[in-house]
N, C-alpha and C. Protein backbone atom coordinates (compact mmCIF):
# COMPACT_ATOMS: atom_id res chain seq x y z
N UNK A 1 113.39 73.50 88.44
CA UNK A 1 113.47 72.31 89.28
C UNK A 1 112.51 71.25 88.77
N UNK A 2 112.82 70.61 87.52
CA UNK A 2 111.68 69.73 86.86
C UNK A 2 112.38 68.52 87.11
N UNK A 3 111.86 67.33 87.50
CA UNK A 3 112.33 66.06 87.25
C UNK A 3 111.26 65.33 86.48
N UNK A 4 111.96 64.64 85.26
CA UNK A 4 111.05 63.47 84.73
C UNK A 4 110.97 62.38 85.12
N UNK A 5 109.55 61.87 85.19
CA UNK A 5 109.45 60.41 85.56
C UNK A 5 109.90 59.78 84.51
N UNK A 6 110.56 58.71 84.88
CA UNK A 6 110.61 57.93 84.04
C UNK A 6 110.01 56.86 82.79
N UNK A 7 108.75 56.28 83.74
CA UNK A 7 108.32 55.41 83.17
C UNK A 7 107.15 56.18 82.71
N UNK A 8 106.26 57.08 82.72
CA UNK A 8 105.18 57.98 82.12
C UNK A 8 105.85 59.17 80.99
N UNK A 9 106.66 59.83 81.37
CA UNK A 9 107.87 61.06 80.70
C UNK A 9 106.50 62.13 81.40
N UNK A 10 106.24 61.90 82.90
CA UNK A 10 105.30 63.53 83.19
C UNK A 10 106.56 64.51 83.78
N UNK A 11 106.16 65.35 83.76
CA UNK A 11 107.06 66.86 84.57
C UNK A 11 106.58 66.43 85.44
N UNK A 12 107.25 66.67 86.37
CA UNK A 12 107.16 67.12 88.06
C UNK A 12 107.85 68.24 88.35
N UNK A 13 107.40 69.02 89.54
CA UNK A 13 107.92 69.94 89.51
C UNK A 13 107.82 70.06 91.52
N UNK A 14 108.69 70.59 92.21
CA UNK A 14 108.81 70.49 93.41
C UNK A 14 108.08 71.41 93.93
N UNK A 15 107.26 71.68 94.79
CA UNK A 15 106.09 72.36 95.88
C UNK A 15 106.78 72.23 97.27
N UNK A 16 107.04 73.96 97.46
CA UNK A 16 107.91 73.64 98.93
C UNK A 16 106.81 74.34 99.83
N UNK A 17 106.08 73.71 100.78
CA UNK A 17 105.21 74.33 101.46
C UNK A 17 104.98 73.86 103.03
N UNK A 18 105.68 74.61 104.05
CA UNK A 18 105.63 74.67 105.49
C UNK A 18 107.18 73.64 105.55
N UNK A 19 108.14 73.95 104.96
CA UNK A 19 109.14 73.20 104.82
C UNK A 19 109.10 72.04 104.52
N UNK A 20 108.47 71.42 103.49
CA UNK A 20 108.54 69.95 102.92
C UNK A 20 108.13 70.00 101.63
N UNK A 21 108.84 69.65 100.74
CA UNK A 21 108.83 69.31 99.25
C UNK A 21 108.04 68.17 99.31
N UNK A 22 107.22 68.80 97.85
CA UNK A 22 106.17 67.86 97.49
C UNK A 22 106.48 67.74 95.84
N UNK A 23 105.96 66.44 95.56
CA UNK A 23 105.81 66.40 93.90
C UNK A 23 105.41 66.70 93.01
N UNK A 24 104.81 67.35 92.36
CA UNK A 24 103.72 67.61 91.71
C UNK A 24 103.79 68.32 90.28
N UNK A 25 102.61 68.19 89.58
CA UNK A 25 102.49 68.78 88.06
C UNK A 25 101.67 70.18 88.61
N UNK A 26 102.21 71.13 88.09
CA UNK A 26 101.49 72.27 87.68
C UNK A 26 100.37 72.59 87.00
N UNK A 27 99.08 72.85 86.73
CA UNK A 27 98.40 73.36 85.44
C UNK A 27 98.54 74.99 85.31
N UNK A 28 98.29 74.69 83.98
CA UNK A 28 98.48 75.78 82.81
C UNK A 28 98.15 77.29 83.52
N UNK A 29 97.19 77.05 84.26
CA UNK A 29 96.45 78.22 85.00
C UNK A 29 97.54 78.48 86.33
N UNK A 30 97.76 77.34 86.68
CA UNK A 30 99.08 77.62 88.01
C UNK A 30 100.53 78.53 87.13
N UNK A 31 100.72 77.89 86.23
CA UNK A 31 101.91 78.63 85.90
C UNK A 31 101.68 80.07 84.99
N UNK A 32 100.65 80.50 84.77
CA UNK A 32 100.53 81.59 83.98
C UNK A 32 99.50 82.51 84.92
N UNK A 33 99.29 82.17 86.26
CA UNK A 33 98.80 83.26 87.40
C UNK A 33 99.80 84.63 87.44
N UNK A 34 98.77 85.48 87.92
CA UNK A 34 99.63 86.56 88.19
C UNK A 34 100.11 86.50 89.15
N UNK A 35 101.38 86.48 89.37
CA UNK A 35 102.53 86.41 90.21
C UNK A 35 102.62 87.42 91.63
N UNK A 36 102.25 87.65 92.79
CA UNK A 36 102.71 88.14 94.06
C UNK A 36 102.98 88.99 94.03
N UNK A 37 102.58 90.79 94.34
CA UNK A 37 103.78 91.53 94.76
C UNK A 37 103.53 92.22 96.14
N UNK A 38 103.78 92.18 96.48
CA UNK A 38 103.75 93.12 98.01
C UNK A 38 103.11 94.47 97.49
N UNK A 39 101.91 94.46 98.32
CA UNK A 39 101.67 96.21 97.84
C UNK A 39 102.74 97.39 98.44
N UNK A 40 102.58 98.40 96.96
CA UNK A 40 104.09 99.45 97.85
C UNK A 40 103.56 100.73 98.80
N UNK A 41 103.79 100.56 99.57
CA UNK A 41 103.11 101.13 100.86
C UNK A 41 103.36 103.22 100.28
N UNK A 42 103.76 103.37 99.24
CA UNK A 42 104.26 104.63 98.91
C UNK A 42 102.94 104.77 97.83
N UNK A 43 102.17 104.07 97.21
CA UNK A 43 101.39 104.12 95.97
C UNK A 43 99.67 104.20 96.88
N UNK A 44 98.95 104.62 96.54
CA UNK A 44 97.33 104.84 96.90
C UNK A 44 96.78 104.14 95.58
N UNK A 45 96.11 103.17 95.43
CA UNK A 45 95.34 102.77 94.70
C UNK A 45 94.13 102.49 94.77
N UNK A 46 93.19 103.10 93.60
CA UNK A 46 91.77 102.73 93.94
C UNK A 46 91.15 101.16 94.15
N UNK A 47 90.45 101.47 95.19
CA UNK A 47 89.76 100.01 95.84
C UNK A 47 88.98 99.44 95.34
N UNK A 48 87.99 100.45 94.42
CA UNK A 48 86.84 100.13 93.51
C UNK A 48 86.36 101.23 92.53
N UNK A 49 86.11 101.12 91.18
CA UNK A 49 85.59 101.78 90.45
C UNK A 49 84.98 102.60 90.74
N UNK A 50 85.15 104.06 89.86
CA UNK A 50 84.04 104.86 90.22
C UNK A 50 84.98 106.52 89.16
N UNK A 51 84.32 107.51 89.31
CA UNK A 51 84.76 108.93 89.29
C UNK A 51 85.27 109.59 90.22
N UNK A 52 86.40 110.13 90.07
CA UNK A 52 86.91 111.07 90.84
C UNK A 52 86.11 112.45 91.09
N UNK A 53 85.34 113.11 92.48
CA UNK A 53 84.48 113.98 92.70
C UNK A 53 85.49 115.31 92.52
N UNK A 54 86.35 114.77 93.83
CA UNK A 54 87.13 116.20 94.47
C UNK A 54 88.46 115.28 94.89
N UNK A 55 89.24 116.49 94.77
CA UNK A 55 90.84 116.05 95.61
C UNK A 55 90.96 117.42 96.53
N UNK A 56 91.15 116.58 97.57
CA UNK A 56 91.33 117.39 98.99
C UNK A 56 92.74 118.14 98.83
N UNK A 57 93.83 116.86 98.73
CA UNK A 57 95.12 116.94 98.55
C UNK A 57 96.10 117.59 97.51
N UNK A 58 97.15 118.27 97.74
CA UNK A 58 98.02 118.91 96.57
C UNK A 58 99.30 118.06 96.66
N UNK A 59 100.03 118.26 95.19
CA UNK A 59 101.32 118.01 95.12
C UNK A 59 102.35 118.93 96.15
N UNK A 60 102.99 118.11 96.83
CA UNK A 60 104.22 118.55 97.20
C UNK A 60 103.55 118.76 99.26
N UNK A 61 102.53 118.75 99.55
CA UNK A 61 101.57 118.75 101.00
C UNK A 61 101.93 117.79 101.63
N UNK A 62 102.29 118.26 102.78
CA UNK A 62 102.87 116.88 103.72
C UNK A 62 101.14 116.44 104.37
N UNK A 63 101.52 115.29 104.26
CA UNK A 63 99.93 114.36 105.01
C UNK A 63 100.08 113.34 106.06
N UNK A 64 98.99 113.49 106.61
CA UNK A 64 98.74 112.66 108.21
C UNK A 64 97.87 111.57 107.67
N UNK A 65 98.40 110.36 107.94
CA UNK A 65 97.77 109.24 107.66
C UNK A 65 96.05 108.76 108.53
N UNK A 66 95.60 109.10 107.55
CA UNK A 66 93.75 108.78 108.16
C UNK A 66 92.99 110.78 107.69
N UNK A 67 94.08 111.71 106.93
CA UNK A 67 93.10 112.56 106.53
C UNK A 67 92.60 112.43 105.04
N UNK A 68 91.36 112.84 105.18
CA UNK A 68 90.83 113.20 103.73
C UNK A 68 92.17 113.69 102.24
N UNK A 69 91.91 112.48 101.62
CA UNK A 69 92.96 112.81 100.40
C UNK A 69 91.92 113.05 98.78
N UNK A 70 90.95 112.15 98.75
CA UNK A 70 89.87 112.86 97.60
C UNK A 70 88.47 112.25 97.87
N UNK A 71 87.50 112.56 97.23
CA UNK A 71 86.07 111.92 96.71
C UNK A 71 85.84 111.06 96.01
N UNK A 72 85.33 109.59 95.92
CA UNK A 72 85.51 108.91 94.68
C UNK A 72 83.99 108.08 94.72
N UNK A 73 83.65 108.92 93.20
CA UNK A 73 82.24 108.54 93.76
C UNK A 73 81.90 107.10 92.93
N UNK A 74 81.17 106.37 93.55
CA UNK A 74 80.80 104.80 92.91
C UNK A 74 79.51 104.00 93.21
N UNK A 75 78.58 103.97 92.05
CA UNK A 75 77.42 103.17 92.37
C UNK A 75 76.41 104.62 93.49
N UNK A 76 76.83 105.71 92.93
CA UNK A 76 75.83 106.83 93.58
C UNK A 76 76.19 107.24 94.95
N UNK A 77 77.45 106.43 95.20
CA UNK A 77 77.54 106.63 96.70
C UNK A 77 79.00 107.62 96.58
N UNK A 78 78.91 108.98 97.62
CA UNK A 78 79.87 109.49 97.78
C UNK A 78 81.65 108.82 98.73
N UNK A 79 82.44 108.40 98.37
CA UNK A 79 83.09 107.78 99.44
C UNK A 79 84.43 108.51 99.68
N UNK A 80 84.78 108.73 100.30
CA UNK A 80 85.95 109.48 101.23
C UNK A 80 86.98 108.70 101.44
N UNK A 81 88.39 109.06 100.73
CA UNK A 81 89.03 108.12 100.66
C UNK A 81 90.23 108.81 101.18
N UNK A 82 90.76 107.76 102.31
CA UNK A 82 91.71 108.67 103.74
C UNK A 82 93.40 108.67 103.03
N UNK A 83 94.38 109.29 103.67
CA UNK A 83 95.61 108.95 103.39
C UNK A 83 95.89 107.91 104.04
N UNK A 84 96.75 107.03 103.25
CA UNK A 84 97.36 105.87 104.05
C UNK A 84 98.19 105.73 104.76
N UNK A 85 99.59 106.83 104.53
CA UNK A 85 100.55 106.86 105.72
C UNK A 85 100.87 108.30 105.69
N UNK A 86 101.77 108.89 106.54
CA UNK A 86 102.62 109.94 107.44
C UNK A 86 103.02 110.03 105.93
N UNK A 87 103.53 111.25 105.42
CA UNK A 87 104.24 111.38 104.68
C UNK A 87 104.15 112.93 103.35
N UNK A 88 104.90 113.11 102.45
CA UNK A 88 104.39 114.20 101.50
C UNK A 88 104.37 113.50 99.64
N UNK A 89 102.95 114.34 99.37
CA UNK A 89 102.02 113.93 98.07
C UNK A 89 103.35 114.40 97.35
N UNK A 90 103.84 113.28 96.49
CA UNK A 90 104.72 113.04 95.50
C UNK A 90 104.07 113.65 94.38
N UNK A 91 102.98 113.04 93.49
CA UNK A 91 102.48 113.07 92.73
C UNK A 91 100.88 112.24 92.39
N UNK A 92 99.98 113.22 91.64
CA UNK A 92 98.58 113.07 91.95
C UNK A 92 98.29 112.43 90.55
N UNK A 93 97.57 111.37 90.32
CA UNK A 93 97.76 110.65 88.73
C UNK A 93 95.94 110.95 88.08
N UNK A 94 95.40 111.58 89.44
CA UNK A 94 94.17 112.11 88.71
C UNK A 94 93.46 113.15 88.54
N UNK A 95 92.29 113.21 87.70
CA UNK A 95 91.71 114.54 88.04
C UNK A 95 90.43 114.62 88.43
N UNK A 96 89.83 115.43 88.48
CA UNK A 96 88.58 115.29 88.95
C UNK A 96 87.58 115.57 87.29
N UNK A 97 86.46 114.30 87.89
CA UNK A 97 85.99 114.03 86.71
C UNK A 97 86.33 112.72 85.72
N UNK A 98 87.56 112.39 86.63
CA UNK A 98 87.85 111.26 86.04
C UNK A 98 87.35 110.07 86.29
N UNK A 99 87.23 108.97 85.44
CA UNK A 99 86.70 107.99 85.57
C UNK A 99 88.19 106.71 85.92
N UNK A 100 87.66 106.27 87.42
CA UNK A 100 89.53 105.36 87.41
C UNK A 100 88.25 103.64 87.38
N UNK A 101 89.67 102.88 87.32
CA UNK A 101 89.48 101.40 87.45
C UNK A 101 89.82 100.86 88.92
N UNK A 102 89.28 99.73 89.22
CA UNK A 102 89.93 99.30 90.59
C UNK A 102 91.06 99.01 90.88
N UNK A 103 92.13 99.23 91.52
CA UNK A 103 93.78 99.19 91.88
C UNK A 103 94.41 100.25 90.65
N UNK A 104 93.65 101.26 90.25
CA UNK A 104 94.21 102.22 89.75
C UNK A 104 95.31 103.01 90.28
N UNK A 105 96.66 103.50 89.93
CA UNK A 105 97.01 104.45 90.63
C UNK A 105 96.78 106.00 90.47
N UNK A 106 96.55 105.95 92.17
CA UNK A 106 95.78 107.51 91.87
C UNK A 106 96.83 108.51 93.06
N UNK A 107 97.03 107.85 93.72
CA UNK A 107 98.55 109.27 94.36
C UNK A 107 99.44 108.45 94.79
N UNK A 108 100.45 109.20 94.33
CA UNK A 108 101.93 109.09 95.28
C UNK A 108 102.25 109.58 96.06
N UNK A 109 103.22 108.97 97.02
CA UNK A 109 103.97 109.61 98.05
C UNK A 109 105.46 109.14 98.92
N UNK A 110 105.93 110.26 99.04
CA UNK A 110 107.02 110.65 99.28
C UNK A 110 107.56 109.66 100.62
């Protein structure tokens, strides 16, 4: 949806926000952001760096959302990290001893 001005030759590009189109140029940083996704309510991802201590949880264990699923330890501190919903452990993407990144995936579920 680009229109050129005429008398400059700038891009414009349309901004639809609270139902009203607006005009506007993009920068470089606007159009090459990482793009939106809805987190998938089926994936557990780590919140913040650290080592994996212990996993509470097994493959294939049906789980109650708010129990103990592993240990993840970070900055010396032990932290307890709950299940997020009702459901059964698909698949576990870590081990213990491992070192994850933040928004790592670390369990699935069913």
């Amino acid at each position: 949806m680009s229109e050129k001005n005429s008398s400059s030759k700038v891009d414009f590009q349309t901004l639809n926000l609270w139902e009203r189109d607006y005009k506007t140029r993009f920068t470089k940083k606007f159009n090459n952001r990482k793009k939106y996704q809805a987190p998938d309510p089926h994936a557990a991802l780590s919140i913040i760096p650290g080592v994996i201590q212990k996993i509470v949880v097994k493959e294939g264990q049906i789980v109650v959302k708010g129990e103990p699923m592993l240990v993840l330890e970070s900055m010396k501190m032990m932290n307890i990290v709950l299940v997020p919903i009702d459901g059964k452990v698909k698949k576990i993407h870590v081990k213990v001893g491992e070192k994850v990144a933040k928004n790592q995936l670390i369990v699935e579920f069913e």
